[in-house]
PDB file of N, CA and C in Angstrom:
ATOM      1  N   UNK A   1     -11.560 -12.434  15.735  1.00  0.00           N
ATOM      2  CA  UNK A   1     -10.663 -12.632  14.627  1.00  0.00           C
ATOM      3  C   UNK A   1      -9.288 -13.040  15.152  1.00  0.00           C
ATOM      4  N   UNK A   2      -8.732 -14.105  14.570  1.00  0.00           N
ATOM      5  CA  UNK A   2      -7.175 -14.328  14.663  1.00  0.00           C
ATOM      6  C   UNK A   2      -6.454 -13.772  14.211  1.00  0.00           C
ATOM      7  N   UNK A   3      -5.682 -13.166  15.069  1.00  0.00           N
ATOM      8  CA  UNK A   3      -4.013 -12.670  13.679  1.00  0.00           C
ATOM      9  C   UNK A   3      -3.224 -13.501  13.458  1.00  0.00           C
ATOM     10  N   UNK A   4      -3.229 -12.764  11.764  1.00  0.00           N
ATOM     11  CA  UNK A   4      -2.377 -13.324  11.052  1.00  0.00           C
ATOM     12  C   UNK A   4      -1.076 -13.281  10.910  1.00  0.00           C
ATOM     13  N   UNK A   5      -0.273 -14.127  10.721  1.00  0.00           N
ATOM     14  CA  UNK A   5       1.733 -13.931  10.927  1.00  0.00           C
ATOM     15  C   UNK A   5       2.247 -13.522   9.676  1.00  0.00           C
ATOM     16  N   UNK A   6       3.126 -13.208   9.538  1.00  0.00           N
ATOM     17  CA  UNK A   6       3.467 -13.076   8.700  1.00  0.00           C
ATOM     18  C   UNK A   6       3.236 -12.131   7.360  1.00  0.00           C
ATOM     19  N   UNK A   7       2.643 -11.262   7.533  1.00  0.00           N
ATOM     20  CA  UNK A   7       2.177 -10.552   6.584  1.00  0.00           C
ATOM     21  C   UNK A   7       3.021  -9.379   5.575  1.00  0.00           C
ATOM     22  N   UNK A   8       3.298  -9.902   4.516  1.00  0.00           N
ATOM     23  CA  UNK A   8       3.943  -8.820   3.793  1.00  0.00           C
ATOM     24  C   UNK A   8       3.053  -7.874   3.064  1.00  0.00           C
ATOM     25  N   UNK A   9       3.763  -6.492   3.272  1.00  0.00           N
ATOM     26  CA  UNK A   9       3.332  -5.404   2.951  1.00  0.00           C
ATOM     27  C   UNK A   9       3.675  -4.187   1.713  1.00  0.00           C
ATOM     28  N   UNK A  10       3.485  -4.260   0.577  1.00  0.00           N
ATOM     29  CA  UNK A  10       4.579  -3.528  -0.362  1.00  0.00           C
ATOM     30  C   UNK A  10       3.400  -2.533  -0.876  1.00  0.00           C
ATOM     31  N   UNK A  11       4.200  -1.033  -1.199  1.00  0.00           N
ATOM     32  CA  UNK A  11       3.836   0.215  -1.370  1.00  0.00           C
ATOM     33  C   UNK A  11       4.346   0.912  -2.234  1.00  0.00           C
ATOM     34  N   UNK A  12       3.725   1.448  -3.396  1.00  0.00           N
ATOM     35  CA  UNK A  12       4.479   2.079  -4.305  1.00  0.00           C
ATOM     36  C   UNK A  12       4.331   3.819  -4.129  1.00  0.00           C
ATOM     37  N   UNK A  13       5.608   4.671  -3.911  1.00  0.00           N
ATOM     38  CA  UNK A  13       5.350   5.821  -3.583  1.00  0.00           C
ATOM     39  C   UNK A  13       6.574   6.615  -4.397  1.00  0.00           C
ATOM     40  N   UNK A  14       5.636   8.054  -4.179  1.00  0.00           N
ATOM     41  CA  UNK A  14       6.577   8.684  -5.828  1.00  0.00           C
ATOM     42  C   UNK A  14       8.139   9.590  -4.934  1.00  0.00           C
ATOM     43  N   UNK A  15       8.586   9.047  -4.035  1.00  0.00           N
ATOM     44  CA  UNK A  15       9.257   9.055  -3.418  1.00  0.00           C
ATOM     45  C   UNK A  15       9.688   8.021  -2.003  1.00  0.00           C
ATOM     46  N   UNK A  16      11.064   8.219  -2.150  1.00  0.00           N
ATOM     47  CA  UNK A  16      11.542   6.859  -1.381  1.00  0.00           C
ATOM     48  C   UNK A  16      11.715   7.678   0.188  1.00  0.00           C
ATOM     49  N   UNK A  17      11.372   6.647   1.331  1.00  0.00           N
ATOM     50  CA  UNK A  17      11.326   7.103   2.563  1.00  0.00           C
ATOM     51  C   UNK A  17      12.243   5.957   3.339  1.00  0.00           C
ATOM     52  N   UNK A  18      12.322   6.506   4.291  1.00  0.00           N
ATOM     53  CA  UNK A  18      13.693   5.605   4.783  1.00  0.00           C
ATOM     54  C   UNK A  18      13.654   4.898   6.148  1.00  0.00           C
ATOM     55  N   UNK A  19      12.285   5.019   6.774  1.00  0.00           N
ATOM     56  CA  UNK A  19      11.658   4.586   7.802  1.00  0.00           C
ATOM     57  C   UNK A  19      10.287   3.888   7.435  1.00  0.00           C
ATOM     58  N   UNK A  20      10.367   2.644   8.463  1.00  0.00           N
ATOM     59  CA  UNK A  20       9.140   2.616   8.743  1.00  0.00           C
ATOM     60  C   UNK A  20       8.505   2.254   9.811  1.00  0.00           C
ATOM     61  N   UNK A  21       7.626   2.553  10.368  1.00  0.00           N
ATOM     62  CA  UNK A  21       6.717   2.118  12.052  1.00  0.00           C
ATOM     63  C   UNK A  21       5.475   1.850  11.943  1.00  0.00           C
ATOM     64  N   UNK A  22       5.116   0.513  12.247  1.00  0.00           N
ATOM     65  CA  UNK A  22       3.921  -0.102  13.056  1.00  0.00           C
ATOM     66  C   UNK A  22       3.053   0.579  13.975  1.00  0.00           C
ATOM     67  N   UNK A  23       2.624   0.904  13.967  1.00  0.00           N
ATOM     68  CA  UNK A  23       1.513   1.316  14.834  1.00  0.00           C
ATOM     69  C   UNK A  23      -0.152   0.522  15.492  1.00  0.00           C
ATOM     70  N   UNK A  24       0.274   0.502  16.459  1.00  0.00           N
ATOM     71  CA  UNK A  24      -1.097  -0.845  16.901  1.00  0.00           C
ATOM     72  C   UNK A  24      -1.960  -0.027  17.497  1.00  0.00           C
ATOM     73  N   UNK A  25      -3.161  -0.556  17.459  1.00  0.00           N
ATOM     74  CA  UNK A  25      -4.644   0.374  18.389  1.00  0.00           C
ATOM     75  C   UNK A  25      -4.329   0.068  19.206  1.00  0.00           C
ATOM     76  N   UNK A  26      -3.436  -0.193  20.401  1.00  0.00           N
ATOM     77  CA  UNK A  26      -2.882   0.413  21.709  1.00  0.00           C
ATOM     78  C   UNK A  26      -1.664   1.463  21.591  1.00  0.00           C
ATOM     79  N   UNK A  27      -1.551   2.076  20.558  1.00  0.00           N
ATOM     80  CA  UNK A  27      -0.552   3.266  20.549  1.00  0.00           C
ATOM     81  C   UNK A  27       0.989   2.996  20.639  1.00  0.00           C
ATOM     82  N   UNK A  28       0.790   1.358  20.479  1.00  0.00           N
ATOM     83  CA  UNK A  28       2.726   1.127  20.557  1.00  0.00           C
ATOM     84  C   UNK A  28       3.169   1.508  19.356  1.00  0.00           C
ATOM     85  N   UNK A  29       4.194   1.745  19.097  1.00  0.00           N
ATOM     86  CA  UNK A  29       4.976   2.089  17.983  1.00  0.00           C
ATOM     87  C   UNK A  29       6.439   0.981  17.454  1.00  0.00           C
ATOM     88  N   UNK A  30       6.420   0.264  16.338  1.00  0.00           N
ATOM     89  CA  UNK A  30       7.462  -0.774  16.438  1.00  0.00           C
ATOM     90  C   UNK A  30       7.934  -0.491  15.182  1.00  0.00           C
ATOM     91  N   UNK A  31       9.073   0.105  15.647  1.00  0.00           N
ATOM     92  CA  UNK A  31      10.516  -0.059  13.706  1.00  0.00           C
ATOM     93  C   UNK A  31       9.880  -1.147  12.981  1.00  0.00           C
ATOM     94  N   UNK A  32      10.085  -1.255  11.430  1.00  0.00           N
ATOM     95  CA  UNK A  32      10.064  -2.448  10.831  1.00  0.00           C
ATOM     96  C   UNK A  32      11.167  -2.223  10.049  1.00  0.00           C
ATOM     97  N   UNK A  33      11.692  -3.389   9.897  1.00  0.00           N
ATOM     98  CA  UNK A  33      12.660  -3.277   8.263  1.00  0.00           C
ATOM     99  C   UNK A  33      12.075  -2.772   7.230  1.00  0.00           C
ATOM    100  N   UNK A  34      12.790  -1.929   6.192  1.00  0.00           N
ATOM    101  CA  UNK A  34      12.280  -1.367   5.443  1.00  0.00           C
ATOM    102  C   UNK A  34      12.967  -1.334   4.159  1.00  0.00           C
ATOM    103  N   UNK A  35      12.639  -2.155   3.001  1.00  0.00           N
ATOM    104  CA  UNK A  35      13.348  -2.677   1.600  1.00  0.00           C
ATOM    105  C   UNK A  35      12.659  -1.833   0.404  1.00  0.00           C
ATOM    106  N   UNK A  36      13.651  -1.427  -0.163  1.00  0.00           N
ATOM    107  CA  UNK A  36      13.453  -0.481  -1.955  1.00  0.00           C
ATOM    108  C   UNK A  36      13.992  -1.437  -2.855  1.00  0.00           C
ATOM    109  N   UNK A  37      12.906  -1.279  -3.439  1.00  0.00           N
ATOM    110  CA  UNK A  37      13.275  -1.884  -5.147  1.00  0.00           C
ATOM    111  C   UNK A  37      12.176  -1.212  -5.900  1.00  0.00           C
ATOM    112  N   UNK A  38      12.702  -0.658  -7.023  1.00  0.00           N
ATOM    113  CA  UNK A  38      11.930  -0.130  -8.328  1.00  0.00           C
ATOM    114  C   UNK A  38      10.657   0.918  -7.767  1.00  0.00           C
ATOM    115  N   UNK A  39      10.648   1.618  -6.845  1.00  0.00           N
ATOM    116  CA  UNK A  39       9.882   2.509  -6.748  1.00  0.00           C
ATOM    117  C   UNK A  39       8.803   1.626  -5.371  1.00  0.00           C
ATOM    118  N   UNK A  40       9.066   0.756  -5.003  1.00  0.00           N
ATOM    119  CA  UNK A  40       8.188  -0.116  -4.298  1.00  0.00           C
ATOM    120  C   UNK A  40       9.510  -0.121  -2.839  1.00  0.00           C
ATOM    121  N   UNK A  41       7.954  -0.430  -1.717  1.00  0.00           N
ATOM    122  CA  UNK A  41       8.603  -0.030  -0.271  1.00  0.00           C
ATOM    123  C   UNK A  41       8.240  -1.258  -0.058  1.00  0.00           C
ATOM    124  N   UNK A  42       8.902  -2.227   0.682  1.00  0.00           N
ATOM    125  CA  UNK A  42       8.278  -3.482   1.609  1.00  0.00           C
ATOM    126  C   UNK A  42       8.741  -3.125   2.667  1.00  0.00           C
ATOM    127  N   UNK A  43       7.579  -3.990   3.616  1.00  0.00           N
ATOM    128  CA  UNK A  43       7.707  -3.834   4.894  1.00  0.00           C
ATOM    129  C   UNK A  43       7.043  -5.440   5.485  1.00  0.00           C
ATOM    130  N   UNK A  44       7.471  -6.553   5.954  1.00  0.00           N
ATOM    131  CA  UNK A  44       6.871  -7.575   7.145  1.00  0.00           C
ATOM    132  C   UNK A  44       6.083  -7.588   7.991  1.00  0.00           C
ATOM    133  N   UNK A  45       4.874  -7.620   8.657  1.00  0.00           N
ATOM    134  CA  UNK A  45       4.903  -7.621   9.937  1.00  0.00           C
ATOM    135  C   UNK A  45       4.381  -8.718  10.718  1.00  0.00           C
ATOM    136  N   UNK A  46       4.910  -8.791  11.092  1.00  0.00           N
ATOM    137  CA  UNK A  46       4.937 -10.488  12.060  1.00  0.00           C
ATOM    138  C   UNK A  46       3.627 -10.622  12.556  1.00  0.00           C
ATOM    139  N   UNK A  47       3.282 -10.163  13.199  1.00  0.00           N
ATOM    140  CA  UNK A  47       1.502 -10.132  13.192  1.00  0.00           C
ATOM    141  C   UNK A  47       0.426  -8.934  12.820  1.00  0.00           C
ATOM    142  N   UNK A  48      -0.720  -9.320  12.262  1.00  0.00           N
ATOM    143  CA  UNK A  48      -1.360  -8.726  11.996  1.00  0.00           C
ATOM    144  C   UNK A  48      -3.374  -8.930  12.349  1.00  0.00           C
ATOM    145  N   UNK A  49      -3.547  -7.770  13.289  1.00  0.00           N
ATOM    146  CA  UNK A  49      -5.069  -8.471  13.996  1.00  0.00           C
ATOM    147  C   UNK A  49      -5.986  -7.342  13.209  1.00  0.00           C
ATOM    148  N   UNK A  50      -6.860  -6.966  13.941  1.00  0.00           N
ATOM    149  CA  UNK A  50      -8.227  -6.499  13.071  1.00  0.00           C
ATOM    150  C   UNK A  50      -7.514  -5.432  12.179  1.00  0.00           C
ATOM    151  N   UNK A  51      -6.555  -4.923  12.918  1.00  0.00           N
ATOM    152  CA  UNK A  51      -5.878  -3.515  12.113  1.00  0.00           C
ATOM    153  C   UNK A  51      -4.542  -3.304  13.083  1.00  0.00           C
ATOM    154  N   UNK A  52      -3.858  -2.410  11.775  1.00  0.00           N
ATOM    155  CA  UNK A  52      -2.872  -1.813  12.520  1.00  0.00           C
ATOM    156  C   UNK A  52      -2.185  -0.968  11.402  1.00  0.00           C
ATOM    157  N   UNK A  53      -1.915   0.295  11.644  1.00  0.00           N
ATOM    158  CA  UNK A  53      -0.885   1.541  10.683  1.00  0.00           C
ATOM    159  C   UNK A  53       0.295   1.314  10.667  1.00  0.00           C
ATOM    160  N   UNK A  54       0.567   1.161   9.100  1.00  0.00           N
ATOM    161  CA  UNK A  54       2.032   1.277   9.203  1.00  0.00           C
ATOM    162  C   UNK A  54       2.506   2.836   8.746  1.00  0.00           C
ATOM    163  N   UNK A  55       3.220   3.085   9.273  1.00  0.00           N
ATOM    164  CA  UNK A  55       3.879   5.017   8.469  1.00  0.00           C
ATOM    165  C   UNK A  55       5.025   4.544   7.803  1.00  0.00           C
ATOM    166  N   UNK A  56       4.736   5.228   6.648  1.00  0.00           N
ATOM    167  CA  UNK A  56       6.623   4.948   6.404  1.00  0.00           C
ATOM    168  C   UNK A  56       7.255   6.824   6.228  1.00  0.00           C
ATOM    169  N   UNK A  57       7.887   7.060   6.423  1.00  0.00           N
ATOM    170  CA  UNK A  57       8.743   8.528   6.920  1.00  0.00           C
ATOM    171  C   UNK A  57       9.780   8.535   6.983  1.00  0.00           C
ATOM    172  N   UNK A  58      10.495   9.706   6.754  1.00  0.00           N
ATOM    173  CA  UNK A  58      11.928   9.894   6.831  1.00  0.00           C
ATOM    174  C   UNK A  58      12.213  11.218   8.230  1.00  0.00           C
ATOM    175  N   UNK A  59      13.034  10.294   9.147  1.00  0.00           N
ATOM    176  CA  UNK A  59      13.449  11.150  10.480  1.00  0.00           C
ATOM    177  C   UNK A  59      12.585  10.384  11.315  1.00  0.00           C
ATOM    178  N   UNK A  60      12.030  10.953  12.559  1.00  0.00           N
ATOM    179  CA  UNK A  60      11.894  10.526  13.745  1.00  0.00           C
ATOM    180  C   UNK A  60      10.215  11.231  14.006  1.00  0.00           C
ATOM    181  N   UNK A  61       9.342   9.875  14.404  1.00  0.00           N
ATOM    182  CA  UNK A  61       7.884  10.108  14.412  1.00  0.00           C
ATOM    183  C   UNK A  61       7.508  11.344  15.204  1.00  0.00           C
ATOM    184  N   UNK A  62       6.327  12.837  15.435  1.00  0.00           N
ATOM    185  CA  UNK A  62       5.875  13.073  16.385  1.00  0.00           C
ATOM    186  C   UNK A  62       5.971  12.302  17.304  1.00  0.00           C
TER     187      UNK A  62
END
């Protein structure tokens, strides 16, 4: 499979969080920008391959 660029990501949650991190199946961890509007979280991520977690959280990951 190729990854894909560019991929936007939006999340509706019953509370607003103020972080967010990438997480790849090699265990890296990468900040993303992280935008509120109307109860909805976006997040970018520049590439995207078979998988990858995004967290969104407030404070600093385990």
């Amino acid at each position: 499979m190729r990854p894909v660029a560019d991929v936007p990501l939006t999340v509706r949650l019953p509370k607003e969080k103020q972080r967010a991190t990438l997480v790849t199946p090699d265990g890296r961890r990468t900040p993303l920008e992280l935008t509120h509007a109307d109860g909805r979280h976006r997040v970018r991520l520049e590439t995207l391959g078979v998988y990858a977690i995004v967290v969104l959280h407030d404070g600093e990951l385990p």
